[in-house]
Protein backbone atom coordinates (compact mmCIF):
# COMPACT_ATOMS: atom_id res chain seq x y z
CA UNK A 1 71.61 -78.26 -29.16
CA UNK A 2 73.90 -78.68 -26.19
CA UNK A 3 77.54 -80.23 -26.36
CA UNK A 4 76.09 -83.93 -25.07
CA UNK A 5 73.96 -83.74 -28.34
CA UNK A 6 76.63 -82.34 -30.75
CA UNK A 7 79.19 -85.07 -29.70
CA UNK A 8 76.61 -87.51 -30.38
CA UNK A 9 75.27 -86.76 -33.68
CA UNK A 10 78.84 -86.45 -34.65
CA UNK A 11 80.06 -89.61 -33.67
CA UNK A 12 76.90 -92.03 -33.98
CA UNK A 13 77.35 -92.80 -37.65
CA UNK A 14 81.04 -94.37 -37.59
CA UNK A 15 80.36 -96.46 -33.97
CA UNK A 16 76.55 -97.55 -35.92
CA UNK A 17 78.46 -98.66 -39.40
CA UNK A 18 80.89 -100.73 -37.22
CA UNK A 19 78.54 -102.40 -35.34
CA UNK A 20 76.48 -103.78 -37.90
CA UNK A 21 78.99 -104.75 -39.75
CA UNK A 22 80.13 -106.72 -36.19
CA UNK A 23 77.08 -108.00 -35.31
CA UNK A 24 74.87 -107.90 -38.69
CA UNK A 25 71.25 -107.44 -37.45
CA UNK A 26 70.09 -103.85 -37.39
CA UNK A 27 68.73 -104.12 -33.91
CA UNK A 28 71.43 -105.50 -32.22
CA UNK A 29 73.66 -102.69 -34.01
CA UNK A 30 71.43 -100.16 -32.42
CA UNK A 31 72.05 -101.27 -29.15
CA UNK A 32 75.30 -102.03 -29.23
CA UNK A 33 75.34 -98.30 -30.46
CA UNK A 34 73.39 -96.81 -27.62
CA UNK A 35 75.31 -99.23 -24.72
CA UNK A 36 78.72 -97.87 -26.62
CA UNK A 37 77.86 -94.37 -26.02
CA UNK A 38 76.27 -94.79 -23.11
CA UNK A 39 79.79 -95.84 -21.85
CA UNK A 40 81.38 -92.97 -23.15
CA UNK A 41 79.10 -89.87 -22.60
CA UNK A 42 78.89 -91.26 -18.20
CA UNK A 43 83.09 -91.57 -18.91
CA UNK A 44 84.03 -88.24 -20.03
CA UNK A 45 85.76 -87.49 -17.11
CA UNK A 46 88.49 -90.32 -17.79
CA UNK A 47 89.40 -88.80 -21.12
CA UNK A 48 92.41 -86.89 -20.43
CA UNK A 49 92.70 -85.74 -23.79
CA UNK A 50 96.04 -87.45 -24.27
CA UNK A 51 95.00 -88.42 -28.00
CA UNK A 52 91.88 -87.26 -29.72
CA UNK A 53 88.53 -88.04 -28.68
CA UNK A 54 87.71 -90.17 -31.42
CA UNK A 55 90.58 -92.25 -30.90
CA UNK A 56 89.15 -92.56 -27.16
CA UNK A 57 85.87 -93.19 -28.53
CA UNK A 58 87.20 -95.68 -30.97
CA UNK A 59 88.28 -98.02 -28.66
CA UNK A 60 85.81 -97.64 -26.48
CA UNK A 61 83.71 -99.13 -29.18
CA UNK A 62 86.18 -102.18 -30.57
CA UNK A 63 86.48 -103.27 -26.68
CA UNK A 64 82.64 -103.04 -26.14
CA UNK A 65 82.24 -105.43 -29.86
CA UNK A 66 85.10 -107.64 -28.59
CA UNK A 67 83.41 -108.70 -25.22
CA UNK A 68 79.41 -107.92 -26.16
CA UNK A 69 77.36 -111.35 -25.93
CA UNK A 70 77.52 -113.28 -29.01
CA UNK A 71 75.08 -111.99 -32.06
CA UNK A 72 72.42 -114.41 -33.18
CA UNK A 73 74.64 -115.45 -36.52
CA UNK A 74 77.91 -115.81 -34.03
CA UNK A 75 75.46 -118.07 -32.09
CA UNK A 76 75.35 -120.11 -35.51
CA UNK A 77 79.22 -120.80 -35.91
CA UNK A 78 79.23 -119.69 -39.22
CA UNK A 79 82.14 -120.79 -41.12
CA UNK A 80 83.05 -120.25 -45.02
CA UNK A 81 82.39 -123.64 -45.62
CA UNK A 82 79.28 -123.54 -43.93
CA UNK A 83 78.10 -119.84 -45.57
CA UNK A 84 79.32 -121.98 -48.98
CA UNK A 85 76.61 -124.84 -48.25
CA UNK A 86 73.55 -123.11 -47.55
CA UNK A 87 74.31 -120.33 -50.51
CA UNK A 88 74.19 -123.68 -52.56
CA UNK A 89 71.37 -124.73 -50.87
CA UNK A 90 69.23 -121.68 -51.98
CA UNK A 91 68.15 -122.14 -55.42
CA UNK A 92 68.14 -119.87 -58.57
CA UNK A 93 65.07 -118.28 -59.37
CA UNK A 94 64.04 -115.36 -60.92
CA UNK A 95 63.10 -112.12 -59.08
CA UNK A 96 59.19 -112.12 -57.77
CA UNK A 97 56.92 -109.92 -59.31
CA UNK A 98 57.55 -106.42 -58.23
CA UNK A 99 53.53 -105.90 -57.52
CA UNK A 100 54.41 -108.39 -54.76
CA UNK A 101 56.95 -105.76 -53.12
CA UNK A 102 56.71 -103.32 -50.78
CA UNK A 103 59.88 -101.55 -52.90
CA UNK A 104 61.83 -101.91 -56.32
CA UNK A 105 63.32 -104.88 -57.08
CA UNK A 106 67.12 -103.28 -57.56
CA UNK A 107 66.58 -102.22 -53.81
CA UNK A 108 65.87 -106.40 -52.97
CA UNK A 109 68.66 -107.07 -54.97
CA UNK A 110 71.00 -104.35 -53.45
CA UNK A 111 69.66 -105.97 -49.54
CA UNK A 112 70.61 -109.42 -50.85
CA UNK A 113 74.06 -108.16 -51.92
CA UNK A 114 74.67 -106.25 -48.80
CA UNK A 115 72.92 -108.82 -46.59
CA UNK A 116 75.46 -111.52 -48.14
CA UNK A 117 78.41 -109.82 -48.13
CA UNK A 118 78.11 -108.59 -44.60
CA UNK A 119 77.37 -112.17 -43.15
CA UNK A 120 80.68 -113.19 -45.04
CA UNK A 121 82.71 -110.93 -42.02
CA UNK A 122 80.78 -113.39 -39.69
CA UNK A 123 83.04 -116.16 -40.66
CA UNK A 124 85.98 -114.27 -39.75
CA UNK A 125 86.52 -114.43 -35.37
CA UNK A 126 86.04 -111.24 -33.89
CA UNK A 127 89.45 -109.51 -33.90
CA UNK A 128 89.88 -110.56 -37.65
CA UNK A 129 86.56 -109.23 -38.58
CA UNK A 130 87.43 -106.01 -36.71
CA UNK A 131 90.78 -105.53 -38.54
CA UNK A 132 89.01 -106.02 -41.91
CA UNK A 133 86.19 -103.31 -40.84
CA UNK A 134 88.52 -100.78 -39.46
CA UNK A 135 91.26 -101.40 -42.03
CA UNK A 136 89.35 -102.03 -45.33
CA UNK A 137 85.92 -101.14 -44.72
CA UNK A 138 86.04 -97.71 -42.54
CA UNK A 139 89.63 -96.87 -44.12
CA UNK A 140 91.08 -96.71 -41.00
CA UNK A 141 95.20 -96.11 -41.06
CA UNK A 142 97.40 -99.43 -39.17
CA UNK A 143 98.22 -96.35 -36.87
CA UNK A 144 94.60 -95.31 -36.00
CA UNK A 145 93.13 -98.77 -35.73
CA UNK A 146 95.97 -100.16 -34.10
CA UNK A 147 95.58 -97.82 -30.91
CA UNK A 148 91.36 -98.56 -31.06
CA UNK A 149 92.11 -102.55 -30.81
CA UNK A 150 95.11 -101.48 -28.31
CA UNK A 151 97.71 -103.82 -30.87
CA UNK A 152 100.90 -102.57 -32.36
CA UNK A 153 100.63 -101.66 -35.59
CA UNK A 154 102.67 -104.66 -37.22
CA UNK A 155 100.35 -107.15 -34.96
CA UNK A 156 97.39 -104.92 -36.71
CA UNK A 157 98.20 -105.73 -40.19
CA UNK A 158 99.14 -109.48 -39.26
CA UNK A 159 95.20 -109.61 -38.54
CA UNK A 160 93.85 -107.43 -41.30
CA UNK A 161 96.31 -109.46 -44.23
CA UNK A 162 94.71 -112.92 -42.85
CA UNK A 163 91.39 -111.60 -42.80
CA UNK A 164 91.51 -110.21 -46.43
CA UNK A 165 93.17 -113.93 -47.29
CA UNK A 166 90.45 -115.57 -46.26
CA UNK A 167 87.98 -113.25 -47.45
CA UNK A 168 89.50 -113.29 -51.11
CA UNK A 169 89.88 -117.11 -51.11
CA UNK A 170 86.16 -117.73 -50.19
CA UNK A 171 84.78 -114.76 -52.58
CA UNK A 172 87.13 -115.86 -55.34
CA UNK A 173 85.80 -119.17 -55.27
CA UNK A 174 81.69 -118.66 -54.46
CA UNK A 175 81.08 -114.96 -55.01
CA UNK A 176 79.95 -114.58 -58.71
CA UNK A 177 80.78 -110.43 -58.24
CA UNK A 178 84.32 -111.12 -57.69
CA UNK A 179 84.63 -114.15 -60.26
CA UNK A 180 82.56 -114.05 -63.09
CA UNK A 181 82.84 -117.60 -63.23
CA UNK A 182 81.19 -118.32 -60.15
CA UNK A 183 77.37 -119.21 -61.17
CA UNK A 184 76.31 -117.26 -57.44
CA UNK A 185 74.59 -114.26 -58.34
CA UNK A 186 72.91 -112.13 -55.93
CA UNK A 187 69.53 -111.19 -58.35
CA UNK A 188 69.08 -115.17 -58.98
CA UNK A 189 69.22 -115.48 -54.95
CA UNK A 190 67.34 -113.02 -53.62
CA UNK A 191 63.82 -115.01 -53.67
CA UNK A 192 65.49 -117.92 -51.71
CA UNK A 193 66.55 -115.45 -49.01
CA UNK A 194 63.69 -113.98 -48.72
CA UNK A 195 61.81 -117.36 -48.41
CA UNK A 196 65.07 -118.43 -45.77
CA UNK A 197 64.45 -115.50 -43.56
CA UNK A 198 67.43 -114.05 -44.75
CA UNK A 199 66.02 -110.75 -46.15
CA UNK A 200 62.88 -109.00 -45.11
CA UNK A 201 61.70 -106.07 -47.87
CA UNK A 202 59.59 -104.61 -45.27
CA UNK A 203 62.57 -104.72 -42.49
CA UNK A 204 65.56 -103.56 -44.45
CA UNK A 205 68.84 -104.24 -42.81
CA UNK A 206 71.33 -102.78 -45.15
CA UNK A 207 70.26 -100.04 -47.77
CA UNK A 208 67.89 -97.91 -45.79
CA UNK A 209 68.60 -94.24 -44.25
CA UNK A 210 72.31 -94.27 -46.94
CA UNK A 211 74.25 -91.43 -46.50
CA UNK A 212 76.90 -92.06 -49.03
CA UNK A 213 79.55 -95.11 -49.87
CA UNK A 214 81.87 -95.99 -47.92
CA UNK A 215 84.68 -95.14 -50.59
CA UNK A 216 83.62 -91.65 -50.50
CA UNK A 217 83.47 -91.13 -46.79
CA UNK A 218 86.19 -92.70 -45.52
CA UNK A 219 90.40 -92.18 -45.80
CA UNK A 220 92.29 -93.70 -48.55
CA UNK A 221 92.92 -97.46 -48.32
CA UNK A 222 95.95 -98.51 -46.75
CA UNK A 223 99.15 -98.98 -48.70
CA UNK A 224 99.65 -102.52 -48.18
CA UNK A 225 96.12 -103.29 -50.40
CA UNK A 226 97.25 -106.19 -53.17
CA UNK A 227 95.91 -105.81 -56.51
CA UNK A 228 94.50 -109.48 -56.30
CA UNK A 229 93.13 -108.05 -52.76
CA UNK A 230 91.20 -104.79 -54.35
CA UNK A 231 88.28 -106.54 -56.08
CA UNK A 232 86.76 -108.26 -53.27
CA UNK A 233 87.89 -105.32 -50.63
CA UNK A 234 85.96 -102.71 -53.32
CA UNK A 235 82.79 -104.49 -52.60
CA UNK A 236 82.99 -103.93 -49.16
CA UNK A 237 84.30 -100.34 -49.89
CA UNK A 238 81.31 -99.48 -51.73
CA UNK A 239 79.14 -100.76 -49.03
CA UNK A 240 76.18 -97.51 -48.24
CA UNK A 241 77.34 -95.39 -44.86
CA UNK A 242 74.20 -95.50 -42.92
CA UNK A 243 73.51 -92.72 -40.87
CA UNK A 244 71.27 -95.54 -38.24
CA UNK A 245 69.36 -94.41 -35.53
CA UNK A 246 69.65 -90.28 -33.81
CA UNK A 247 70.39 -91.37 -30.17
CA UNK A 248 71.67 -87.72 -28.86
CA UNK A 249 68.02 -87.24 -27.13
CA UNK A 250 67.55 -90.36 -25.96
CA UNK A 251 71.38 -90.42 -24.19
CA UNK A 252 70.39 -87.24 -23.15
CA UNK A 253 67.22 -88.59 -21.65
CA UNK A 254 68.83 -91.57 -19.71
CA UNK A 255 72.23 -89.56 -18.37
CA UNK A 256 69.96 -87.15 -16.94
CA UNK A 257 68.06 -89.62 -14.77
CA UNK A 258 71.74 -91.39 -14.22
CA UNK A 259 72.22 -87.94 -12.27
CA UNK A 260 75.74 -87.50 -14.64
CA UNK A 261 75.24 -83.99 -16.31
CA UNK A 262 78.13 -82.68 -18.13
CA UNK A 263 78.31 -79.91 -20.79
């Protein structure tokens, strides 16, 4: 394996897990992925190794998410209130027979929880949603993800505290796995995603190729967590690390023909 390959595979996972999370379809993650390191592997020779390379890398990536055309849910304008009508609008039902599925039913369930969670983040605009990913979900330090989104520290914790507001407010008052008195629960709605489009069993978005929770990959949580905060952020910090899609040959394959060759 040459260096091109080994700084791939090393890096892939982290710039893959924040892309979905950005954009929420698999696909679109995937090439946001490949155009991110595309970027950086035909760039090398502007890192001057003044910080570390994945800080480089880092915001490389946030930049890229910040100005990449809008995903198909940002094309929807989701708002909380409007993520709070059509989870109404799905009705209970029970789980469908598991002969019917192409896997286990606690895997449909575990989509549908992802799934839902995940297109919560798309109600948040871009830089909030990126605070909460860096911040909460990847356990990035106010330092660290302060210098990817190129924001001072203080102005990086303005964004993340707002985003985890509005995330708590909305979850406390819909999500059934933050309030048990919420009636929402994910097993009860999985059928009605399914039928919505929402959730494909065949296509899964969110709980194939896991490497491991986020919680266990990633650095402590920040200081500044609130206890009413940690119930709703533990959701998203037990969201599955995906290891997504091995792009080292193919980046290999297109810098070659780009004529950039650098070892």
């Amino acid at each position: 394996m040459n260096a091109l390959d080994a700084l791939v595979r090393l890096h892939q996972s982290w710039v893959f897990n924040l892309a979905l999370r950005m954009v929420w379809r698999r696909d679109a993650a995937e090439d946001a992925t490949q155009e991110i390191l595309i970027k950086a592997v035909t760039h090398l020779g502007g890192f001057e190794e003044r910080s570390k390379f994945s800080t480089w890398l880092h915001r490389i990536a946030v930049n890229h998410l910040l100005n990449v055309r809008k995903s198909e849910m940002e094309e929807k304008q989701m708002t909380f209130t409007g993520m709070a009508d059509s989870l109404d609008g799905v009705p209970d039902e029970d789980l469908p027979d598991t002969k019917t599925l192409p896997v286990e039913t606690h895997v449909l369930v575990e989509e549908a929880r992802l799934g839902c969670i995940t297109a919560m983040l798309m109600c948040l605009d871009r830089r909030q949603r990126l605070a909460f990913i860096l911040g909460e979900v990847l356990g990035e330090s106010s330092e660290a993800a302060a210098a990817a989104m190129d924001v001072t520290p203080a102005n990086f914790r303005q964004l993340l505290s707002r985003a985890r507001k509005d995330l708590y407010q909305f979850m406390n008052d819909k999500c059934g796995l933050v309030n048990t008195a919420n009636p929402c629960r994910c097993a009860r709605k999985a059928s009605g995603f399914m039928r919505a489009g929402w959730l494909d069993p065949k296509n899964l978005q969110f709980s194939k190729d896991r490497i491991a929770s986020v919680r266990q990959l990633a650095a402590a949580q920040l200081d500044e967590l609130q206890a009413m905060d940690r119930q709703h952020a533990e959701l998203y910090r037990a969201q599955p690390t995906l290891s997504g899609p091995d792009l080292a040959e193919r980046l290999r394959a297109l810098v070659s023909r780009s004529g950039f060759n650098r070892d």
